[in-house]
C-alpha atoms as a PDB file:
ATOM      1  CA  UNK A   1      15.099 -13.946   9.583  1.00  0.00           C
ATOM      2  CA  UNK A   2      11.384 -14.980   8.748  1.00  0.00           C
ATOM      3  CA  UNK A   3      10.898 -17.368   5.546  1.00  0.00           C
ATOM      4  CA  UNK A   4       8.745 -14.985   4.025  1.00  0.00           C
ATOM      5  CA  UNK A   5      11.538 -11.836   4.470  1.00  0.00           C
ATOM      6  CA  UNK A   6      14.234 -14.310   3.043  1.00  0.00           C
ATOM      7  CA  UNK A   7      12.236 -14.958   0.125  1.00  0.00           C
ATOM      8  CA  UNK A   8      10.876 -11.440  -0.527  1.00  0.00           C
ATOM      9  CA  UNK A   9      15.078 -10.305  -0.210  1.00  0.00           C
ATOM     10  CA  UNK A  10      16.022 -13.169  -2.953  1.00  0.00           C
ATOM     11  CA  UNK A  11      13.586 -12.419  -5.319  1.00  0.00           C
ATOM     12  CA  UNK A  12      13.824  -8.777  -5.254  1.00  0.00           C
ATOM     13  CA  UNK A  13      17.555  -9.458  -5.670  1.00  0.00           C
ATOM     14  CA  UNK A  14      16.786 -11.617  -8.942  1.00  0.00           C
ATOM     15  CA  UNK A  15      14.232  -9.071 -10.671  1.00  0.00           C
ATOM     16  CA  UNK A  16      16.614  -5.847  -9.875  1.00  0.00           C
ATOM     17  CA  UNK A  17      19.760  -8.024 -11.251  1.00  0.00           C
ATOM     18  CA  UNK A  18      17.106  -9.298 -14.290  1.00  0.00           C
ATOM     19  CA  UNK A  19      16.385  -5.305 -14.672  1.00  0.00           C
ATOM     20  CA  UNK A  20      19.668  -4.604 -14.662  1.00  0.00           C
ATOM     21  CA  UNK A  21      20.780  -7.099 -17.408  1.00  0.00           C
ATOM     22  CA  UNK A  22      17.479  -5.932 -19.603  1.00  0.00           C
ATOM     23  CA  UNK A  23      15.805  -9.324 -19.075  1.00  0.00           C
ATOM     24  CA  UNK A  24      12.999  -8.396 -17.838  1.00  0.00           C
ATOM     25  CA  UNK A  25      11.037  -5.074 -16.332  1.00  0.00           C
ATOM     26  CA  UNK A  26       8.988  -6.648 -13.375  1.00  0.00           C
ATOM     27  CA  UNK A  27      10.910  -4.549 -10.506  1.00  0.00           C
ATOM     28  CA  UNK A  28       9.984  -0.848 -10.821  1.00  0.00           C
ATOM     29  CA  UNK A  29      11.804   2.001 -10.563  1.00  0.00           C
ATOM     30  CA  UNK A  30       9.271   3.033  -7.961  1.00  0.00           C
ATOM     31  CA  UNK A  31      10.068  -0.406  -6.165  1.00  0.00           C
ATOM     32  CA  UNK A  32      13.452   0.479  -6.327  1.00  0.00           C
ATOM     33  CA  UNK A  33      13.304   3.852  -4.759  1.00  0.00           C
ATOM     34  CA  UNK A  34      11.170   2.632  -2.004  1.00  0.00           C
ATOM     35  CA  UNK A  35      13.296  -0.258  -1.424  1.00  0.00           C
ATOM     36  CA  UNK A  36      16.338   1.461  -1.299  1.00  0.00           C
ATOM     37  CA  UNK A  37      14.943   4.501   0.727  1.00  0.00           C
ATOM     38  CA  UNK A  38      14.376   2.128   3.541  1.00  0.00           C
ATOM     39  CA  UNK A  39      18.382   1.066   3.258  1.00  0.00           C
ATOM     40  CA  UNK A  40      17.712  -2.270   1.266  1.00  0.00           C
ATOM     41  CA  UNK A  41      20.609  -3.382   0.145  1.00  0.00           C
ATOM     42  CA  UNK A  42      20.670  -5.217  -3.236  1.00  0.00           C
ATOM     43  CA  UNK A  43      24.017  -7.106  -3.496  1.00  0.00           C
ATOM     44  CA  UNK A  44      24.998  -9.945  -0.126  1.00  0.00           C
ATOM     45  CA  UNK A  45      27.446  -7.911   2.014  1.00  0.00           C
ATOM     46  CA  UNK A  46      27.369 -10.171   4.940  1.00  0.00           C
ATOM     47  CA  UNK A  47      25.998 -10.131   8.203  1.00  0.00           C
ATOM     48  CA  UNK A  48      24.257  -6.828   8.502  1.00  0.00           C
ATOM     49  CA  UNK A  49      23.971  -5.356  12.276  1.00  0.00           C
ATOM     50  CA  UNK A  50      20.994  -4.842  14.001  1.00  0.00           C
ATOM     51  CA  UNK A  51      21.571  -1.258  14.791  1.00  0.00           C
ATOM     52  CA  UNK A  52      22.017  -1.061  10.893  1.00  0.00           C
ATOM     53  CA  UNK A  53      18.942  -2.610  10.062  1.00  0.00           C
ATOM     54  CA  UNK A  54      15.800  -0.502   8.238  1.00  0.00           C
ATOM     55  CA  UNK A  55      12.192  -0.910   9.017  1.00  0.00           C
ATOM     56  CA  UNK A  56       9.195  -0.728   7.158  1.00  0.00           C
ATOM     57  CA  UNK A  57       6.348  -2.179   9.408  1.00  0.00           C
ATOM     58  CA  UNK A  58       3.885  -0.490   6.899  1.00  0.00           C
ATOM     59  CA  UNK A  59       5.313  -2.577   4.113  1.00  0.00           C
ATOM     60  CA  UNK A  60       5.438  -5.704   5.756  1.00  0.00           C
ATOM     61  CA  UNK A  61       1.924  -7.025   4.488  1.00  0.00           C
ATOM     62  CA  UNK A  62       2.633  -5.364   1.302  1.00  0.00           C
ATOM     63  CA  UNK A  63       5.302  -7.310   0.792  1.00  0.00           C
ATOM     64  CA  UNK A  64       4.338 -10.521   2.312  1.00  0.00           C
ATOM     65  CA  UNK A  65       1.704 -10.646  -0.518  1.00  0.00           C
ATOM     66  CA  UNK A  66       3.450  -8.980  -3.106  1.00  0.00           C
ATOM     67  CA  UNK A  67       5.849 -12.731  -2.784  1.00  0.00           C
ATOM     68  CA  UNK A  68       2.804 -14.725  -1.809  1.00  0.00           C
ATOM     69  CA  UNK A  69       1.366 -13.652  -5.300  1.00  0.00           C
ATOM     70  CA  UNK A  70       4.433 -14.106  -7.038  1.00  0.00           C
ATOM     71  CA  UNK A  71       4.271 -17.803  -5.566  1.00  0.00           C
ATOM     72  CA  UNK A  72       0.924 -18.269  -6.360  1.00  0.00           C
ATOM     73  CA  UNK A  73       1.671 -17.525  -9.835  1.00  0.00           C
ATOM     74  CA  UNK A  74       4.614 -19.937 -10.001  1.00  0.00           C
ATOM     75  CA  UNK A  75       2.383 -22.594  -8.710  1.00  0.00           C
ATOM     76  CA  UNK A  76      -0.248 -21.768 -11.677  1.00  0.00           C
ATOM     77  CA  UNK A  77       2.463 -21.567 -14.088  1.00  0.00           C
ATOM     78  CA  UNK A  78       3.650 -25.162 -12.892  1.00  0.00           C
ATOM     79  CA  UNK A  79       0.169 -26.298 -12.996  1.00  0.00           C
ATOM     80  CA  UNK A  80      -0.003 -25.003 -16.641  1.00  0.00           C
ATOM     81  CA  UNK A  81       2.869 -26.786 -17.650  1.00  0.00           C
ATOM     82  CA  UNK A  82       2.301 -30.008 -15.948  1.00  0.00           C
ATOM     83  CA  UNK A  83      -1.225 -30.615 -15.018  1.00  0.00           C
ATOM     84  CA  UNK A  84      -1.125 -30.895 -12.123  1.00  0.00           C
ATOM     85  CA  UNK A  85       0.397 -29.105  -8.164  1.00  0.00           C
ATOM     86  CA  UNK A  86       2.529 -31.629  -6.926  1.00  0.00           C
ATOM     87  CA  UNK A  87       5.572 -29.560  -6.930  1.00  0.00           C
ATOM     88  CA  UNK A  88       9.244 -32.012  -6.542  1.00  0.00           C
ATOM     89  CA  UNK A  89      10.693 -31.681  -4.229  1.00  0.00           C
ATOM     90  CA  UNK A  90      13.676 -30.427  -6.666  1.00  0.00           C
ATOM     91  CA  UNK A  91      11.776 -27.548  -7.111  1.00  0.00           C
ATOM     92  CA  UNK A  92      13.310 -26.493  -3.645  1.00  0.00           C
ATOM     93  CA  UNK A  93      11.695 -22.762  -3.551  1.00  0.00           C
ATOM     94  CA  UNK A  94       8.256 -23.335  -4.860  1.00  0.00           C
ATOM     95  CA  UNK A  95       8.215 -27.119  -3.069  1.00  0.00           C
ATOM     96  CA  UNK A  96       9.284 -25.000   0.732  1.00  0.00           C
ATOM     97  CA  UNK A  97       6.676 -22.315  -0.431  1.00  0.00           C
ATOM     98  CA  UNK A  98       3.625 -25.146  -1.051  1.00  0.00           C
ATOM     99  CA  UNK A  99       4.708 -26.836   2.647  1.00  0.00           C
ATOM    100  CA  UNK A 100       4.824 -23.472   4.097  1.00  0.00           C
ATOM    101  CA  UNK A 101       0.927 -23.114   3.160  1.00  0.00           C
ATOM    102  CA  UNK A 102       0.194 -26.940   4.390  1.00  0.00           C
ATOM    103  CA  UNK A 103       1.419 -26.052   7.762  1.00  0.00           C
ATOM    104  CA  UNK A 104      -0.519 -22.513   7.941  1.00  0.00           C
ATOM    105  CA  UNK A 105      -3.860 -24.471   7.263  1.00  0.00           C
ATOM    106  CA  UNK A 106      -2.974 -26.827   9.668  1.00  0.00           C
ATOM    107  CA  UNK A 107      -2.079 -24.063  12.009  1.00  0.00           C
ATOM    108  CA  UNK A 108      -5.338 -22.221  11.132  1.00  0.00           C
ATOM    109  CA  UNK A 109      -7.638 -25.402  11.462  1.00  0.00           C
ATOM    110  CA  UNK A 110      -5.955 -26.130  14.458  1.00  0.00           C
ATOM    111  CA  UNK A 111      -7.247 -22.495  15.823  1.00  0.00           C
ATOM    112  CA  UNK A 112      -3.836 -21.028  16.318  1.00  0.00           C
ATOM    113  CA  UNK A 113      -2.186 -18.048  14.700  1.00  0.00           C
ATOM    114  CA  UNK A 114      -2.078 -18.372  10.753  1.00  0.00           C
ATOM    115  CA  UNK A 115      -1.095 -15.998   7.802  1.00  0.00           C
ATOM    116  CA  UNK A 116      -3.446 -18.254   5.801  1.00  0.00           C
ATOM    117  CA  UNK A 117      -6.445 -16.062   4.962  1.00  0.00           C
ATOM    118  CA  UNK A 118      -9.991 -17.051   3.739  1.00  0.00           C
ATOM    119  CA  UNK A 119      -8.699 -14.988   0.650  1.00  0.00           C
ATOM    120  CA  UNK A 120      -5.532 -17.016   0.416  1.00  0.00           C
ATOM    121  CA  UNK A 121      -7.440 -20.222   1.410  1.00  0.00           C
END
């Protein structure tokens, strides 16, 4: 599994279980119904199959940026709150997220293959 899948599965696991309990509204129902039309499956079952497993190659750079926003947001939020972006390491999601960017700069300076666009840049 790719970082960025793991992390888009977790957090749409948190907002539909946040819906759920009436904590917040961030997960649509739309997002739900598209989500679970493509078999997503919202509570950790276990090892899932490959011959089980939906695809949604349309979605993928939807959803890559629908959690790279949601990141980019935490970041700003943490900024906010602290003045500056030198996440702890304690902060284990948003801290992994931040090195995650380092090392697709690095990758993109470096001429190679990098999700880091000028947008994201």
């Amino acid at each position: 599994i790719r970082p960025e899948l793991g992390e888009f599965v977790r957090t749409h696991r948190i907002l539909y279980g946040q819906k759920k309990k009436g904590i917040n509204d961030l997960l649509s129902d739309e997002q739900i119904d598209r989500l679970e039309k493509v078999g997503f499956c919202w509570e950790v079952k276990g090892a899932v199959k490959q011959e089980d497993r939906n695809c949604n190659s349309d979605g993928d750079n939807e959803a890559r940026d629908y959690i790279w926003n949601i990141k980019l947001g935490e970041l700003c939020e943490f900024q906010s709150l602290h003045g500056h972006t030198d996440v702890p390491s304690e902060n284990r999601n948003l801290f992994q997220w931040i090195s995650e960017q380092r090392f697709e700069y690095c990758r993109k300076e470096l001429g190679e293959y990098s999700t880091m666009s000028e947008e994201r840049e």
